[in-house]
N, C-alpha and C. Protein backbone atom coordinates (compact mmCIF):
# COMPACT_ATOMS: atom_id res chain seq x y z
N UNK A 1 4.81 7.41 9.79
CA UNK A 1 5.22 6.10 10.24
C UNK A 1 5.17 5.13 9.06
N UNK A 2 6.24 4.54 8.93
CA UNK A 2 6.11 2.98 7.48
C UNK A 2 4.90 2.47 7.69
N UNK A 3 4.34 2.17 6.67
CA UNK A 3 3.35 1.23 6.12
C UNK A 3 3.79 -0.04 5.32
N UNK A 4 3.22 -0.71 5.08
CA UNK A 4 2.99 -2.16 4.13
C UNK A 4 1.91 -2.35 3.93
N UNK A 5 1.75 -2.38 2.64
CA UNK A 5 0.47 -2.98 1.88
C UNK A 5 1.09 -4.39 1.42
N UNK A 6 0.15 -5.82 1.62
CA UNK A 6 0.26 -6.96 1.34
C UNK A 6 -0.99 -7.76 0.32
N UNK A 7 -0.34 -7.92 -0.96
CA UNK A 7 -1.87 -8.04 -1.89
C UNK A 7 -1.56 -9.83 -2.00
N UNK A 8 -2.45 -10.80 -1.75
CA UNK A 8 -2.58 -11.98 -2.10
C UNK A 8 -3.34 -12.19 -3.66
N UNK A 9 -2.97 -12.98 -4.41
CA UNK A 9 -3.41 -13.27 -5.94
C UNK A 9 -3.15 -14.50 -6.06
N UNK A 10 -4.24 -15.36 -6.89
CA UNK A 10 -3.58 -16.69 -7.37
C UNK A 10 -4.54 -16.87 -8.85
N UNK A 11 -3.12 -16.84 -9.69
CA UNK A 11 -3.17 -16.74 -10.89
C UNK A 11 -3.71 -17.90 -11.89
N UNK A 12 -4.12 -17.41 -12.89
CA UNK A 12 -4.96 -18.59 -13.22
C UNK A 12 -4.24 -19.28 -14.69
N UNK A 13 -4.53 -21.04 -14.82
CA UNK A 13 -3.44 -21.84 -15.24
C UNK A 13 -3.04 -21.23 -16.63
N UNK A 14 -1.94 -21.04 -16.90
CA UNK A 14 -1.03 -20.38 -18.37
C UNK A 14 -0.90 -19.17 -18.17
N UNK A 15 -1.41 -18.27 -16.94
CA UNK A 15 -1.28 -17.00 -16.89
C UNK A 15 -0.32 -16.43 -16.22
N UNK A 16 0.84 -16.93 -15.81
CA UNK A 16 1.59 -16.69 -14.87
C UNK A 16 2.99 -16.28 -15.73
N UNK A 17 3.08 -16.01 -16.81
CA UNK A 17 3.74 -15.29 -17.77
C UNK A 17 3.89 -13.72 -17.97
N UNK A 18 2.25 -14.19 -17.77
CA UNK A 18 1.77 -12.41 -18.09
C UNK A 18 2.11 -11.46 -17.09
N UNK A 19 1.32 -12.36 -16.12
CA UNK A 19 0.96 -11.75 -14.70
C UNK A 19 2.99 -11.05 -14.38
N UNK A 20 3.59 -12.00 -14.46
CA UNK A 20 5.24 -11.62 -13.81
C UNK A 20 5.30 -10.37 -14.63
N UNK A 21 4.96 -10.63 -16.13
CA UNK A 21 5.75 -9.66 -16.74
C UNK A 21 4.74 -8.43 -16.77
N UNK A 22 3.89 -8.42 -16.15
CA UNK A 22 3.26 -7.14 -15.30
C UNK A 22 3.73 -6.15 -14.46
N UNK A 23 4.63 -7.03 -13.89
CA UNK A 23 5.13 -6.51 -12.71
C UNK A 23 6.24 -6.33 -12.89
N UNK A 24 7.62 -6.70 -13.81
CA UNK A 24 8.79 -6.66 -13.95
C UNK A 24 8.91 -5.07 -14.54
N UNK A 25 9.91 -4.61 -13.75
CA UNK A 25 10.34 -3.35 -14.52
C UNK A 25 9.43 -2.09 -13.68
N UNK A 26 8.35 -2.40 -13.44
CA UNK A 26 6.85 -1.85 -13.27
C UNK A 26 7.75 -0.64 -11.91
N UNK A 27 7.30 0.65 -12.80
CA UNK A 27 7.52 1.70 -11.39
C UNK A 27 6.19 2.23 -10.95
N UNK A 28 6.06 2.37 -9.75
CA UNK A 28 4.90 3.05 -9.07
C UNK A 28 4.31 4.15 -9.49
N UNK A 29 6.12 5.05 -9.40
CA UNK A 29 5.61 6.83 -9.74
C UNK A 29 4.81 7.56 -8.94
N UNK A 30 4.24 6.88 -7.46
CA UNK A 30 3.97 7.58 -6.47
C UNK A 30 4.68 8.48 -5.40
N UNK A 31 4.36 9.19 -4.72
CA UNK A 31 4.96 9.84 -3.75
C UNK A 31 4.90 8.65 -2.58
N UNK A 32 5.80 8.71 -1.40
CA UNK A 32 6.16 7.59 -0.45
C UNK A 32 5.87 6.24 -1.03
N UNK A 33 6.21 5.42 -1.96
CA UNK A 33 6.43 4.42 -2.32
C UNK A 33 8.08 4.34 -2.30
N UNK A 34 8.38 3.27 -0.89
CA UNK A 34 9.54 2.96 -0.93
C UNK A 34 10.07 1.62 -1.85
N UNK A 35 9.43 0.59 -2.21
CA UNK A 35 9.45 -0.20 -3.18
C UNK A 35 8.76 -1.39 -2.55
N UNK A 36 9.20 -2.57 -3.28
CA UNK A 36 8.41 -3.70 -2.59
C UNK A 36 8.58 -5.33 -3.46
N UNK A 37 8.23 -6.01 -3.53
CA UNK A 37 8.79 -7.31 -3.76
C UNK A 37 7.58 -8.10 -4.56
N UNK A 38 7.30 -8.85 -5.25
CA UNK A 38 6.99 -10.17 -6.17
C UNK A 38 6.66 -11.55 -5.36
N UNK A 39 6.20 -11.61 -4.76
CA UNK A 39 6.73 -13.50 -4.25
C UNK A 39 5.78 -14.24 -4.25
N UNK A 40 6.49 -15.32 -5.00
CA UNK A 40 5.77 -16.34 -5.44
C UNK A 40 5.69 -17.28 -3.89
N UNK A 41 4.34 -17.69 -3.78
CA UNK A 41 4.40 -18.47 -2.20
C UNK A 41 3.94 -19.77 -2.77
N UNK A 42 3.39 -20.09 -3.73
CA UNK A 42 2.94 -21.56 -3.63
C UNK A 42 2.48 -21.65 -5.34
N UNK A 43 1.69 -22.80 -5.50
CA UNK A 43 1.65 -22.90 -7.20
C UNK A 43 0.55 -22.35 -7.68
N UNK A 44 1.12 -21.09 -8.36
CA UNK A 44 0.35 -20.52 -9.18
C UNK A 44 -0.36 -19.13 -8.14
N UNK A 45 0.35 -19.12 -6.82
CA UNK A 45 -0.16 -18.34 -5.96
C UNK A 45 1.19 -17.42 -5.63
N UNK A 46 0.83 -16.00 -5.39
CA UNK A 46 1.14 -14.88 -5.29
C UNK A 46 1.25 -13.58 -4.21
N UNK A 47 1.56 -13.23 -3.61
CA UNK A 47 1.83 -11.91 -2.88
C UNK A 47 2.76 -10.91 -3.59
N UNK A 48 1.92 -9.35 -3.41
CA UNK A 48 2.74 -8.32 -3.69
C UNK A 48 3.28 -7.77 -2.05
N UNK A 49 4.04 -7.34 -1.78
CA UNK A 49 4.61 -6.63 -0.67
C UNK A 49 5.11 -5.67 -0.81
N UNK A 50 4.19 -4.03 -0.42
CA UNK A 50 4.84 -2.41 -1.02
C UNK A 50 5.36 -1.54 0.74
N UNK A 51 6.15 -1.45 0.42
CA UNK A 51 6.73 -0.66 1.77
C UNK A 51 6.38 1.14 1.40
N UNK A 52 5.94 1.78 2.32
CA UNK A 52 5.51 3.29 2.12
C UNK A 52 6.01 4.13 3.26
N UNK A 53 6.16 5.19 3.11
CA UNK A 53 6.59 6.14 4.09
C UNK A 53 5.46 6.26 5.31
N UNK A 54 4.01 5.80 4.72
CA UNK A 54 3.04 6.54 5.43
C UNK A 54 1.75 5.69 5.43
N UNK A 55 1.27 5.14 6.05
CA UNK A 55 -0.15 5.03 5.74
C UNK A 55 -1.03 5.80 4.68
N UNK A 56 -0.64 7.24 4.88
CA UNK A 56 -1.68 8.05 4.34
C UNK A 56 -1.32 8.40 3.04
N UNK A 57 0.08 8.22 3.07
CA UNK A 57 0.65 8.01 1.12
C UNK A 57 0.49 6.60 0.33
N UNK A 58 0.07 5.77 1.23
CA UNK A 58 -0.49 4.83 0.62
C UNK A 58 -1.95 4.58 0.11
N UNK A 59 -2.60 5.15 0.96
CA UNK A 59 -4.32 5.34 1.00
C UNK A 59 -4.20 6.29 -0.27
N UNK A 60 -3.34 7.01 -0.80
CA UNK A 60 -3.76 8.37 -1.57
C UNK A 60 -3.45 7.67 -3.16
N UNK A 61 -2.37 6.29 -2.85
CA UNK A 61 -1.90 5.76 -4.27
C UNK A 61 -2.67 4.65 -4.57
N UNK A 62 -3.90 4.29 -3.88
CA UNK A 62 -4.87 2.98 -4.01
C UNK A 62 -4.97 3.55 -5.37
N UNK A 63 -5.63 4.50 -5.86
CA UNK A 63 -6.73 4.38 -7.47
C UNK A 63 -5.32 4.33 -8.21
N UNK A 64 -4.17 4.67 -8.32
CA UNK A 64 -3.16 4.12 -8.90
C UNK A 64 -2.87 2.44 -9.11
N UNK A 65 -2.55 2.35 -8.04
CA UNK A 65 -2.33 0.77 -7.76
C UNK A 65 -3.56 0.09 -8.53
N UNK A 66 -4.80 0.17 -8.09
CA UNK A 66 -5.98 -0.18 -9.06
C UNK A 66 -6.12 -0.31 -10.42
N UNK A 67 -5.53 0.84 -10.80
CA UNK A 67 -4.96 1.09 -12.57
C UNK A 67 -4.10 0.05 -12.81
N UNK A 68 -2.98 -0.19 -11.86
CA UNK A 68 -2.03 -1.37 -12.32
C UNK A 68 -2.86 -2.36 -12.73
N UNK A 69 -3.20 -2.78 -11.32
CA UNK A 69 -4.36 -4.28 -10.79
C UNK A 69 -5.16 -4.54 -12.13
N UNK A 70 -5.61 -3.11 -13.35
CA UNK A 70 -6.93 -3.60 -13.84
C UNK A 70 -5.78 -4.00 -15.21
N UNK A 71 -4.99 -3.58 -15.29
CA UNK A 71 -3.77 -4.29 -16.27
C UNK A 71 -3.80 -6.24 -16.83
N UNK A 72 -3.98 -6.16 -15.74
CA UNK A 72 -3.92 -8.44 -15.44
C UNK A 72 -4.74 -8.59 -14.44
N UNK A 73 -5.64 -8.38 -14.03
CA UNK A 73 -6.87 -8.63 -13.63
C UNK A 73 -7.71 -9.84 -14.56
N UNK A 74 -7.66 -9.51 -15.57
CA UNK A 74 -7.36 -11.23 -16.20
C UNK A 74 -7.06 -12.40 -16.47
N UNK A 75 -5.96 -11.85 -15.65
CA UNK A 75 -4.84 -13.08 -15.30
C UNK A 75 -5.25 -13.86 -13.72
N UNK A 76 -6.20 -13.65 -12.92
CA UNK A 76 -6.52 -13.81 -11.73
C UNK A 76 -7.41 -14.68 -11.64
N UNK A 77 -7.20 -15.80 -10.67
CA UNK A 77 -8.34 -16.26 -10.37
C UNK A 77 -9.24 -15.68 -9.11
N UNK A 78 -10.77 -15.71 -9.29
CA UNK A 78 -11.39 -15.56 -7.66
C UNK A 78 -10.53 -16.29 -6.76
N UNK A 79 -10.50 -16.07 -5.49
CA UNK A 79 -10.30 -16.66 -4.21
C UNK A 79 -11.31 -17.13 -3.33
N UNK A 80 -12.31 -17.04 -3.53
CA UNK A 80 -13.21 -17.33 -3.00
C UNK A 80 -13.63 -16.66 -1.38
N UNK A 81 -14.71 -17.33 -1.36
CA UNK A 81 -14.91 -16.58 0.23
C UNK A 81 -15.69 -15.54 -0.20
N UNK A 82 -15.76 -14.66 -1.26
CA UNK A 82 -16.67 -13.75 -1.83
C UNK A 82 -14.88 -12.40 -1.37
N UNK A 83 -13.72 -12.95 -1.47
CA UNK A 83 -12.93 -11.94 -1.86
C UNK A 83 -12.74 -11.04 -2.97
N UNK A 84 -13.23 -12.20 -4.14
CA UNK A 84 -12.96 -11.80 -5.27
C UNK A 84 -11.56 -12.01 -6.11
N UNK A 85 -10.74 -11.69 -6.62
CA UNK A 85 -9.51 -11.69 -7.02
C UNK A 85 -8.23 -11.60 -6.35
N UNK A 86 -8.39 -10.71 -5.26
CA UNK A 86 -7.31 -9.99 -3.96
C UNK A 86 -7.79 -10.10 -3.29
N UNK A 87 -6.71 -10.33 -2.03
CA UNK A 87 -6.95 -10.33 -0.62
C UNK A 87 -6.06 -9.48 -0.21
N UNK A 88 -6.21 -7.88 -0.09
CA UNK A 88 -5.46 -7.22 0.21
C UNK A 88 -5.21 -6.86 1.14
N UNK A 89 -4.22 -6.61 2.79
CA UNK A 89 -4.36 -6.15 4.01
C UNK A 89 -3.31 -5.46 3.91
N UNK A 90 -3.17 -4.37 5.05
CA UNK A 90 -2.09 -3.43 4.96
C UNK A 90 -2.08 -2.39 6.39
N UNK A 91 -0.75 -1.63 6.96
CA UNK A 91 -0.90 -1.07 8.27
C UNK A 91 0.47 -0.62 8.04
N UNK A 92 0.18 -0.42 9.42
CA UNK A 92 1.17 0.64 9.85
C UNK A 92 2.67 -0.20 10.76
N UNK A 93 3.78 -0.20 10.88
CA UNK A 93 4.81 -1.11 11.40
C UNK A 93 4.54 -0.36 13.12
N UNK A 94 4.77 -1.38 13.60
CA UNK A 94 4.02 -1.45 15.15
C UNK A 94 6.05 -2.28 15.92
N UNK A 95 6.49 -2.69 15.22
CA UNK A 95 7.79 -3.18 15.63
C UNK A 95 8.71 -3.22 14.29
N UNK A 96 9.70 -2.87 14.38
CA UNK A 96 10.94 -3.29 13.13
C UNK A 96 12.07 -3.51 13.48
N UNK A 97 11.73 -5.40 13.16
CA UNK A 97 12.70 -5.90 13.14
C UNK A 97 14.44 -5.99 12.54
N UNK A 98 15.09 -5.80 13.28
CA UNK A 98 16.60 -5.91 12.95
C UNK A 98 17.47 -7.13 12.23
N UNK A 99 18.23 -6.54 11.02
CA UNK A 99 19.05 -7.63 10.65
C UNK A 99 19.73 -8.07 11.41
N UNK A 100 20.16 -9.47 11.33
CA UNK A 100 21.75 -9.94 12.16
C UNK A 100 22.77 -9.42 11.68
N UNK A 101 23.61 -9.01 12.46
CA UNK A 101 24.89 -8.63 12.68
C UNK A 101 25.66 -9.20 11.59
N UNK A 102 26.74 -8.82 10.77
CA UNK A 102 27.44 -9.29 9.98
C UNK A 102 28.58 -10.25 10.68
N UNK A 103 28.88 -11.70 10.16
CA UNK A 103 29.83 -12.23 10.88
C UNK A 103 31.14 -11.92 11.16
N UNK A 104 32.02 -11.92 12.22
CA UNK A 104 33.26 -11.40 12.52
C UNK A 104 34.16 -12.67 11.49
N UNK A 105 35.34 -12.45 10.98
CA UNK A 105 35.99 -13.04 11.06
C UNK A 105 37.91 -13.61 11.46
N UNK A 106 38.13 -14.96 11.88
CA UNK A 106 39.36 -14.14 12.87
C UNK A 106 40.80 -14.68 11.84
N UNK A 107 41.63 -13.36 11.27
CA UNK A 107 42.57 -13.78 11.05
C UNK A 107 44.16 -13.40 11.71
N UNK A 108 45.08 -14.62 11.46
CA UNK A 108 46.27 -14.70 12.47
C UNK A 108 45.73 -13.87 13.72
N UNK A 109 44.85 -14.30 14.29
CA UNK A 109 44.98 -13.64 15.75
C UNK A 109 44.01 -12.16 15.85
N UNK A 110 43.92 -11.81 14.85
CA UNK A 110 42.88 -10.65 14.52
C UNK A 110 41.71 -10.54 14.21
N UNK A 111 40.74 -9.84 14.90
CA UNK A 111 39.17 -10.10 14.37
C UNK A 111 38.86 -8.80 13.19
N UNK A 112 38.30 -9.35 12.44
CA UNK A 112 38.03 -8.36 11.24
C UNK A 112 36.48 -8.65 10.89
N UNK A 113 35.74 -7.49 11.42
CA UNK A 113 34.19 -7.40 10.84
C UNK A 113 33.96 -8.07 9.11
N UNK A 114 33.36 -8.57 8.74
CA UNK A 114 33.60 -8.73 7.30
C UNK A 114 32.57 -7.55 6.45
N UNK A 115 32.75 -7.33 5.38
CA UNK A 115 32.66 -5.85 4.27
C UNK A 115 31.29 -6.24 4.05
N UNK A 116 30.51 -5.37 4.33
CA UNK A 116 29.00 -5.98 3.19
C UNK A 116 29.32 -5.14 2.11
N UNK A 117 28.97 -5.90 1.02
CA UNK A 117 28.60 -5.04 -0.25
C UNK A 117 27.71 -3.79 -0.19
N UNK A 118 27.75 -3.06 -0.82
CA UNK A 118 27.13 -1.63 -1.32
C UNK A 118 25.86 -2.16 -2.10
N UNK A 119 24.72 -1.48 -1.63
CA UNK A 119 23.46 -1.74 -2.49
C UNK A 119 23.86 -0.89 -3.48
N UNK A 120 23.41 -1.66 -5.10
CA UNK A 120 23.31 -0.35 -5.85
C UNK A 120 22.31 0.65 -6.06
């Protein structure tokens, strides 16, 4: 069943150079790592988001991921609360949600689905 692992970080001031270019380019090289996203949520604050085939292929790529983490682990501020650096949570998809529908559009009198592009 899909998993998501969700890592919270907030980076500390001038370090947010590093920290990106940590992550740019950056391949996993795990087994069930479907990929996952960067996002910046607020200033100087951070989420990773990793999509996995499995819970249990994710649990098996933690001391990996860790290896990344100890990369710019420097770059981090505590969060407090006695988190430490990360606030990491993660599970199993319990619902998956659907894109919207691509818009129709109508010409002379004809409806024509419109083309999505091809991921590359």
């Amino acid at each position: 069943m899909t998993a998501f692992n969700i890592v919270r970080f907030r980076v500390k001031p001038g370090h947010e150079e590093h920290f990106i270019a940590a992550h740019r380019g950056r391949r996993l090289g795990v087994p069930g790592f479907r990929g996952g996203a960067l996002v910046k949520t607020g200033e100087r604050s951070y989420c990773i988001v990793g999509e996995w085939t499995s819970h249990q292929r994710m649990v098996k790529a933690r001391p990996k991921m860790i290896a990344i983490l100890d990369t710019f682990r420097d770059d981090l501020e505590d969060l407090g609360a006695g988190l430490g650096v990360t606030d990491p949570v993660s599970g199993e998809v319990v619902v998956k949600l659907a894109a919207s529908k691509p818009a129709t559009k109508k010409h002379g009198g004809k409806t024509k689905t419109a083309k999505r592009k091809k991921r590359p």
